[in-house]
Protein backbone atom coordinates (compact mmCIF):
# COMPACT_ATOMS: atom_id res chain seq x y z
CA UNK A 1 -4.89 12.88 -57.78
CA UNK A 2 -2.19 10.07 -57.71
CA UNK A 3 1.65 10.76 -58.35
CA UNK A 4 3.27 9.37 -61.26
CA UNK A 5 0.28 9.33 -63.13
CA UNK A 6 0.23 8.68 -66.78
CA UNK A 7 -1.77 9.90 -69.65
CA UNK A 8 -2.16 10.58 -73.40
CA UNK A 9 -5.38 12.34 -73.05
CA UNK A 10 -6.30 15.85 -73.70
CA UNK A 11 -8.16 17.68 -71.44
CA UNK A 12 -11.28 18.63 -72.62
CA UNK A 13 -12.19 22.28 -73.91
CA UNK A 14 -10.31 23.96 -76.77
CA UNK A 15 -8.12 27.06 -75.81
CA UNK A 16 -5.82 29.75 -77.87
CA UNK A 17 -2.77 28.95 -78.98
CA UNK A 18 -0.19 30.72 -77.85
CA UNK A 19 2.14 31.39 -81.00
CA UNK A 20 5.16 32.20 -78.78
CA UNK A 21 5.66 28.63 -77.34
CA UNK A 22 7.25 25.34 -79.86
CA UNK A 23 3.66 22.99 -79.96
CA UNK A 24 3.83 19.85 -80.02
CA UNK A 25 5.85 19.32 -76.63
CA UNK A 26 5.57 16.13 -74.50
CA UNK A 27 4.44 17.81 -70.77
CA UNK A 28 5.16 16.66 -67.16
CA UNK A 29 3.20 18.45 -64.64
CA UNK A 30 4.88 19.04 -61.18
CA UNK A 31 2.09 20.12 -58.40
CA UNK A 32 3.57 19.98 -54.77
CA UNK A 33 1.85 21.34 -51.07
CA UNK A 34 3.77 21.16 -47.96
CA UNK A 35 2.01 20.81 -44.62
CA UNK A 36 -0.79 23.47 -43.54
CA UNK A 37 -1.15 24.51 -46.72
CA UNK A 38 -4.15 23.30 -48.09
CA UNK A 39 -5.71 26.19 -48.86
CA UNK A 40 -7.15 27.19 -52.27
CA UNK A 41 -5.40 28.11 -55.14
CA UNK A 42 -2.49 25.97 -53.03
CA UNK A 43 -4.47 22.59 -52.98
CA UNK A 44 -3.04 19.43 -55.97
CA UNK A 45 -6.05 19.61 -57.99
CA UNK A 46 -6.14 23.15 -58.49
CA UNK A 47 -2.71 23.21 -59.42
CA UNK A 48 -3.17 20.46 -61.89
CA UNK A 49 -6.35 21.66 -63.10
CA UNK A 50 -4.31 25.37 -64.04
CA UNK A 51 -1.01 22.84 -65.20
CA UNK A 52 -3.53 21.42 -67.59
CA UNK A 53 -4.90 24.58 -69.17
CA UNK A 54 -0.95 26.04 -69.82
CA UNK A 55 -0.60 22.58 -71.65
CA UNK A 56 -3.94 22.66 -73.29
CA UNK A 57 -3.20 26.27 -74.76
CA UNK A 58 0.31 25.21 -75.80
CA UNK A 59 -0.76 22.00 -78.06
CA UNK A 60 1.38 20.31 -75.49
CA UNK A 61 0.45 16.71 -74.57
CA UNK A 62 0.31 15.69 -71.05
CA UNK A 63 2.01 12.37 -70.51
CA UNK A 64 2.88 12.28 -66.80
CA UNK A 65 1.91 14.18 -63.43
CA UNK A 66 3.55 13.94 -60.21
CA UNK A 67 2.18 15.20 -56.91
CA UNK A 68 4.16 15.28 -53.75
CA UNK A 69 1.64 15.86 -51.11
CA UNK A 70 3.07 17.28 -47.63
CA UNK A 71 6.56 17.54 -48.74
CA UNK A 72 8.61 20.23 -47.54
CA UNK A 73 10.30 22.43 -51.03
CA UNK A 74 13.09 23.03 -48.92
CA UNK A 75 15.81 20.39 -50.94
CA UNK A 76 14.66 17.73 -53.45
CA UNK A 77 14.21 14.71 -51.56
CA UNK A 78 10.75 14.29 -52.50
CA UNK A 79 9.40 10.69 -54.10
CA UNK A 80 7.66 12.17 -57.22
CA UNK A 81 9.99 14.81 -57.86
CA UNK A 82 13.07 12.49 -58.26
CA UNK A 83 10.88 10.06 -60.45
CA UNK A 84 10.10 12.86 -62.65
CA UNK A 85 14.34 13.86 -63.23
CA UNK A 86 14.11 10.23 -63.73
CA UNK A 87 11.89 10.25 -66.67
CA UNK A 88 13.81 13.47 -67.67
CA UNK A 89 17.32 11.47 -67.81
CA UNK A 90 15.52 9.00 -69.78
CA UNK A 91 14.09 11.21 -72.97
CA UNK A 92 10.10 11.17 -71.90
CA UNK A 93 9.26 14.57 -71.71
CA UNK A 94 10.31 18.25 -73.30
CA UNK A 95 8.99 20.38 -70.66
CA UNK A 96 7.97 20.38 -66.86
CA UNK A 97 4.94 22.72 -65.95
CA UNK A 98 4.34 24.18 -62.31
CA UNK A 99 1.59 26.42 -61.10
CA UNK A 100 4.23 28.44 -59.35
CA UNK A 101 7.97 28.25 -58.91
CA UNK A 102 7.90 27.91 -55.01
CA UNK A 103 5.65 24.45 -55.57
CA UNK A 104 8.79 23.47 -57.76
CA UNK A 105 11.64 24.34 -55.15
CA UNK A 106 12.47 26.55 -52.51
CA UNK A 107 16.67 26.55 -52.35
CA UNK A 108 17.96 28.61 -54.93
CA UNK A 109 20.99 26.39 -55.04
CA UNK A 110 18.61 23.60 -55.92
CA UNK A 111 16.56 25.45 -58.29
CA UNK A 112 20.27 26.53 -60.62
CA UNK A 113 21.49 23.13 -60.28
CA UNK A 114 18.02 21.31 -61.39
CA UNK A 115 17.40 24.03 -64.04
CA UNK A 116 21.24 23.04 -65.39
CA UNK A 117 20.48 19.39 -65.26
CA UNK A 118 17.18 19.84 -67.29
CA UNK A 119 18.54 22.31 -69.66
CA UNK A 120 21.48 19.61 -70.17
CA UNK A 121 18.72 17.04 -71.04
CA UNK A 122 16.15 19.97 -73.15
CA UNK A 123 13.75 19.86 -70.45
CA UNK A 124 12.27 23.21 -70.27
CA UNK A 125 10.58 24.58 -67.56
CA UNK A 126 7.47 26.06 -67.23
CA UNK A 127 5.40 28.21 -64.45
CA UNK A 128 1.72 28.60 -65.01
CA UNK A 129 1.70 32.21 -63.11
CA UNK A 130 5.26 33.19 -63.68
CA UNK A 131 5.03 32.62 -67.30
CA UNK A 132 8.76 31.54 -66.72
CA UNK A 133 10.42 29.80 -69.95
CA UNK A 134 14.01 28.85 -69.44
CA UNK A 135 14.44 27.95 -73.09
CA UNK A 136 15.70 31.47 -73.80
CA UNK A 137 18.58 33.75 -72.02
CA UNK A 138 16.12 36.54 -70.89
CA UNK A 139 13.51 33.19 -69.45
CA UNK A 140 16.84 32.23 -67.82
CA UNK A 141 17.39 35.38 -66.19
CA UNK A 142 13.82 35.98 -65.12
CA UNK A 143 13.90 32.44 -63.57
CA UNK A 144 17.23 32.97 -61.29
CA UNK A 145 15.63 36.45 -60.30
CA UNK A 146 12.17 34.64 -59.64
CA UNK A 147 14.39 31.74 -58.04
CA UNK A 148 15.77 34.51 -55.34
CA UNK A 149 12.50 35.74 -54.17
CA UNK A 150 11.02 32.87 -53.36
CA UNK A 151 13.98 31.69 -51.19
CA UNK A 152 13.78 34.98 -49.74
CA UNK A 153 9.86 34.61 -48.92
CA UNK A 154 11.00 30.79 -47.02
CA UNK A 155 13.50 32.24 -44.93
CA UNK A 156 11.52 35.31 -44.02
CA UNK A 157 8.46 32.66 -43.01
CA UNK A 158 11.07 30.72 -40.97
CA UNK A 159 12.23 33.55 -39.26
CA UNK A 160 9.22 34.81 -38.90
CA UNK A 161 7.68 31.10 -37.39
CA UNK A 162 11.00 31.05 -35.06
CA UNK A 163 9.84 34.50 -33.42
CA UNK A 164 6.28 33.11 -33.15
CA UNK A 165 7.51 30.16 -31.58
CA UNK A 166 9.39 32.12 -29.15
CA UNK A 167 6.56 34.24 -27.87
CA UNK A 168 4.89 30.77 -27.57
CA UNK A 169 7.25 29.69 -25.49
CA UNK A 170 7.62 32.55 -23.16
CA UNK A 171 4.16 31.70 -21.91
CA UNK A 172 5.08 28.22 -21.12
CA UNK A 173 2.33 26.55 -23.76
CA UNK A 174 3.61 23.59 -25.06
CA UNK A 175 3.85 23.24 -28.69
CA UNK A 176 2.44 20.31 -30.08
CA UNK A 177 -0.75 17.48 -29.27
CA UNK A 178 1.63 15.08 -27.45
CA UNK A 179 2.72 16.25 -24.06
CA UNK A 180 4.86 14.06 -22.08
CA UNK A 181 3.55 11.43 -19.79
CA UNK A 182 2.19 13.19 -16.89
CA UNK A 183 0.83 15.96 -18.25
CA UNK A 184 -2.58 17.33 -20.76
CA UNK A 185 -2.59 20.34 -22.78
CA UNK A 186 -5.00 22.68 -21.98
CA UNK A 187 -7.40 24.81 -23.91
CA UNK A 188 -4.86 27.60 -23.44
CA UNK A 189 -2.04 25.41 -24.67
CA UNK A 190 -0.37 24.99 -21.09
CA UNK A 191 0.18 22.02 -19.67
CA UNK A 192 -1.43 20.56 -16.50
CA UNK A 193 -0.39 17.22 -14.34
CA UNK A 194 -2.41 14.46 -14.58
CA UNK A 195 -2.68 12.81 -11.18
CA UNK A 196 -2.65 9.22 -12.38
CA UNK A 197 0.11 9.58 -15.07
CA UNK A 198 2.50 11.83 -12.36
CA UNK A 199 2.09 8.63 -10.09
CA UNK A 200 3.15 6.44 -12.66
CA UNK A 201 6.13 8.94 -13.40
CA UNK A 202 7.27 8.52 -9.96
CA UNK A 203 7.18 4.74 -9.65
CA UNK A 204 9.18 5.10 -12.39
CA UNK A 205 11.95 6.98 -11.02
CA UNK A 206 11.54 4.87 -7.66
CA UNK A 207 11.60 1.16 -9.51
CA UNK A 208 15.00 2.33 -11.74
CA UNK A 209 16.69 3.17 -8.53
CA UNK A 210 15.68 -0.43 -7.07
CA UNK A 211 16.20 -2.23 -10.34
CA UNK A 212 18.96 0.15 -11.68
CA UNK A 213 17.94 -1.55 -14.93
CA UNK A 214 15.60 0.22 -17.57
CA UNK A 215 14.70 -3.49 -19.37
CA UNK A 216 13.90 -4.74 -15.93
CA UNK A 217 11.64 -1.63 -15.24
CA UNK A 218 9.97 -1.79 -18.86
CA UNK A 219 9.68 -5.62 -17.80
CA UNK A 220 7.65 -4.72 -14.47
CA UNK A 221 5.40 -2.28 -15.85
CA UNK A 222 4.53 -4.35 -19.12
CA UNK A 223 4.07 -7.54 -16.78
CA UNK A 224 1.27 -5.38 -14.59
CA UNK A 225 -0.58 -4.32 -17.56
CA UNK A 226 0.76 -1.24 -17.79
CA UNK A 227 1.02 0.35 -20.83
CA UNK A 228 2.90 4.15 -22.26
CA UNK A 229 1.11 7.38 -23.09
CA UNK A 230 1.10 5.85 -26.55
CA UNK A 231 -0.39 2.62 -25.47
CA UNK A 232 2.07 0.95 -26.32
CA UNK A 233 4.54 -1.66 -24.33
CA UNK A 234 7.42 -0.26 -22.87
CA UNK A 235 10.83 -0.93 -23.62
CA UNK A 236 14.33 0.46 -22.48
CA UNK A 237 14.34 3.62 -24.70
CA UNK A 238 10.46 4.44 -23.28
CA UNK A 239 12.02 4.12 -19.69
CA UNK A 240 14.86 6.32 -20.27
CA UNK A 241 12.93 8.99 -22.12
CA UNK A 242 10.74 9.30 -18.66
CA UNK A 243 13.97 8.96 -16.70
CA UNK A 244 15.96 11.93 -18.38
CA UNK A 245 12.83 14.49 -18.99
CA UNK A 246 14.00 17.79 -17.10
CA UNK A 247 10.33 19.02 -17.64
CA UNK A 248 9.40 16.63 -14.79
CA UNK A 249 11.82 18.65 -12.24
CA UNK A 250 10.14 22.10 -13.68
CA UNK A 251 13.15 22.43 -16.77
CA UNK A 252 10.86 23.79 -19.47
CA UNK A 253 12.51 24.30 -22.87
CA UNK A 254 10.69 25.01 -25.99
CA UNK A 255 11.97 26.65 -29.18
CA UNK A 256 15.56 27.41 -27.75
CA UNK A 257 13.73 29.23 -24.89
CA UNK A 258 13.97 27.88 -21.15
CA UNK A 259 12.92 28.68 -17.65
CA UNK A 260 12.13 26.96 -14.72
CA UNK A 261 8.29 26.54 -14.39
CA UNK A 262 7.02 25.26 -10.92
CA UNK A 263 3.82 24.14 -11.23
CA UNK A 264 4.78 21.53 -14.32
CA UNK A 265 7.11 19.67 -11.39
CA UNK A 266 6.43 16.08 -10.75
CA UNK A 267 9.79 14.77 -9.31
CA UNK A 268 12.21 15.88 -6.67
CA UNK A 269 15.58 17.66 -7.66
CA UNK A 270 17.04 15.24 -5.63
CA UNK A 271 15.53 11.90 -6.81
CA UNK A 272 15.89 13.46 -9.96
CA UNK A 273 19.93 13.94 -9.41
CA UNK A 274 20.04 10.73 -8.03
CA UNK A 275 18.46 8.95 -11.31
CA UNK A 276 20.86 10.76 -13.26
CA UNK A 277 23.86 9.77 -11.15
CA UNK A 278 22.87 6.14 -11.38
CA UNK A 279 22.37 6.50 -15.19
CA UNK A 280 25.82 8.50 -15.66
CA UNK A 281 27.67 6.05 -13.58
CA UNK A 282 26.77 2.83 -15.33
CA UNK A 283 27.08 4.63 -18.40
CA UNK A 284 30.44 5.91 -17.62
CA UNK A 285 31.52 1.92 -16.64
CA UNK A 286 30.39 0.66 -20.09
CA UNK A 287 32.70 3.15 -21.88
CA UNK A 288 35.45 2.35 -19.83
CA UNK A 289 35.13 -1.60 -20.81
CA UNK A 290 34.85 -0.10 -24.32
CA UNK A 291 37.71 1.34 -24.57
CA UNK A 292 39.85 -1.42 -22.62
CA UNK A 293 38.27 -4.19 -25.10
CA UNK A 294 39.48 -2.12 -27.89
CA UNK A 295 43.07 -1.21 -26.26
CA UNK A 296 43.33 -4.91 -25.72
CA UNK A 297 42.08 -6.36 -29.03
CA UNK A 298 44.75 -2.96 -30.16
CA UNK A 299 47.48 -4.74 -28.58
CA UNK A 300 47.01 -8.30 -29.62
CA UNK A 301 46.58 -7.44 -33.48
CA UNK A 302 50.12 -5.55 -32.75
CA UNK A 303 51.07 -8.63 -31.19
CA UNK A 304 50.49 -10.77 -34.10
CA UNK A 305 52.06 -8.10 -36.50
CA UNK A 306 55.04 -8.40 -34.46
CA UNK A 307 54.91 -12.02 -34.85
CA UNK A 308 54.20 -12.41 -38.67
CA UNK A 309 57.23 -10.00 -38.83
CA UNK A 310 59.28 -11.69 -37.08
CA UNK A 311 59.02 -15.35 -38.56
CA UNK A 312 59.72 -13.88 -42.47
CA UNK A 313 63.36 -12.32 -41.29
C-alpha cells in the first residue's frame, strides 16, 4: 500500500449506516507500524482494510491514505503524517480515521496539540477500535483519557526493553548483527575474535603510532587492498573509530552496563594508552592554535575599531 495515496472510490460491499455519525464526510486514513511490529492485526493493509470498513459504514468517502511504514509514534516527524496536517491546513478532508490511537501517536503532548490543530481546522478524528469521535465534549474527554494510556503502555515497554537490555548485557552478548572489527557474534550472542580481523586491528594501532596520522593510515591500508568490516575504503573517521574502541582492551559497555571482559581483548593497555596519548596530544595542539587564531584575529578587529574610532574624532 503506497503513502499519500489518492482515491474517490468506494470500497466494495455495502455496510449499515451508522445514524450517529454526519455522512457525507471527506476521509483520510492514517495506518502507521513501527519496527518489529509486523504482526497481524498490526500490519498496513489490515489497518487500511478495517480504516475502509469505518468509512464504508459512515457514507464517508475515502480521498487520501497515508502509511508510514517503520516509523517510530514517539513525536510526529513522520513523512506521511505531516503531508496529511498538510492536506488538513489546506480544506481536503473532514475527518482522519486510525485503526487504533497508538498507530496515530504515542506522546500525549503530541496527541492534545494535533487534536487542537485539527479541531481548529474541523478535522475530526476517528479510531476504528476506540470508536473515539472528538467532534463532541464527552469524544474529547474519552480521547485525552485514551491519549494517557497509550503513553503509559510506551513508557512501560521502554522500561521494560531497558531492563531486558540490561540482563543482556550482564552476560556480555552483544546487541546487534554488526560487531566491531575483530570480532563475530556467536550463536549465543557473545562475541568471539576473529584471528585475521584482530591482526588487522593491531597493525592498526602499530601503523598510527609510526604514521601518527589517521589519513596516512586509511591511505596505507586502502593502497594494499585492504578494505573495512563494511567493505568499504577507509578513511580518517574509520581509523579513529578502531583507534578509540575500549572493547579492544576488554572495556565492554552495552546498555549503560560495563565490565571488563578478558577474553574480548585484542590490544595491550599499554599500546592502547599510548594511542590515546598520541591522539590527545595532537588534539590538544590543534585547540591551542584555535584559540590563538581566534585571540589574534580578536585583537586585530579591536585594532581596527580603535582605528576607525580614532580617525572620526
Amino acid at each position: 500500500m503506497n503513502g499519500g495515496f489518492h482515491s474517490s472510490e468506494e470500497s466494495p460491499g455495502e455496510q449499515a449506516v451508522d445514524d450517529t455519525q454526519p455522512e457525507g464526510l471527506d476521509a483520510a486514513i492514517y495506518a502507521r507500524t513501527s519496527s518489529g511490529s509486523q504482526r497481524f492485526g498490526y500490519s498496513i493493509d489490515e489497518q487500511v482494510n478495517q480504516c475502509w470498513d469505518q468509512c464504508t459504514s459512515a457514507n464517508w468517502t475515502v480521498e487520501y491514505i497515508f502509511t508510514d511504514e517503520a516509523e517510530s509514534g514517539r513525536n510526529t516527524d513522520r513523512p506521511q503524517f505531516q503531508q496529511l496536517l498538510e492536506r488538513a491546513e489546506g480544506g481536503s478532508i473532514d475527518v482522519v480515521v486510525f485503526w487504533k490511537l497508538d498507530r496515530f501517536c504515542r506522546s500525549l503532548a503530541d496527541l492534545v496539540r494535533i487534536e487542537d490543530q485539527l479541531r481548529a481546522l474541523d478535522v475530526g478524528l476517528q479510531s476504528v477500535t476506540e470508536h473515539i469521535d472528538t467532534t463532541t465534549p464527552v469524544g474529547r474527554f474519552n480521547f485525552r483519557n485514551l491519549a494517557s494510556a497509550a503513553e503509559l503502555e510506551s513508557d512501560l515497554t521502554s522500561q521494560r526493553v531497558k531492563m531486558g537490555m540490561h540482563g543482556f548485557a550482564k552476560e556480555h552478548k552483544w546487541p546487534n548483527e554488526h560487531p566491531p572489527l575483530g570480532y563475530t557474534k556467536l550463536d549465543s550472542d557473545r562475541l568471539e575474535i576473529i584471528t585475521e580481523e584482530a591482526r588487522l586491528v593491531r597493525t592498526i594501532f602499530n601503523q598510527y603510532l609510526r604514521e601518527r596520522s589517521m589519513p596516512e593510515v586509511a591511505y596505507h591500508l586502502n593502497s594494499e587492498g585492504v578494505f573495512t568490516k563494511q567493505d568499504e575504503e577507509w578513511c580518517r573517521q574509520s581509523v579513529n573509530t578502531v583507534l578509540s574502541n575500549e572493547l579492544y582492551i576488554g572495556n565492554y559497555s552495552v546498555a549503560g552496563f560495563e565490565d571488563h571482559v578478558e577474553e574480548y581483548r585484542i590490544i595491550s593497555d599499554e599500546r592502547f594508552n599510548t594511542v590515546e596519548d598520541v591522539r590527545y596530544r595532537f588534539q590538544r595542539g590543534r585547540n591551542e592554535m584555535d584559540e590563538a587564531r581566534k585571540q589574534s584575529k580578536a585583537e586585530r578587529v579591536l585594532e581596527q575599531y580603535k582605528k576607525a574610532k580614532e580617525s572620526t574624532e
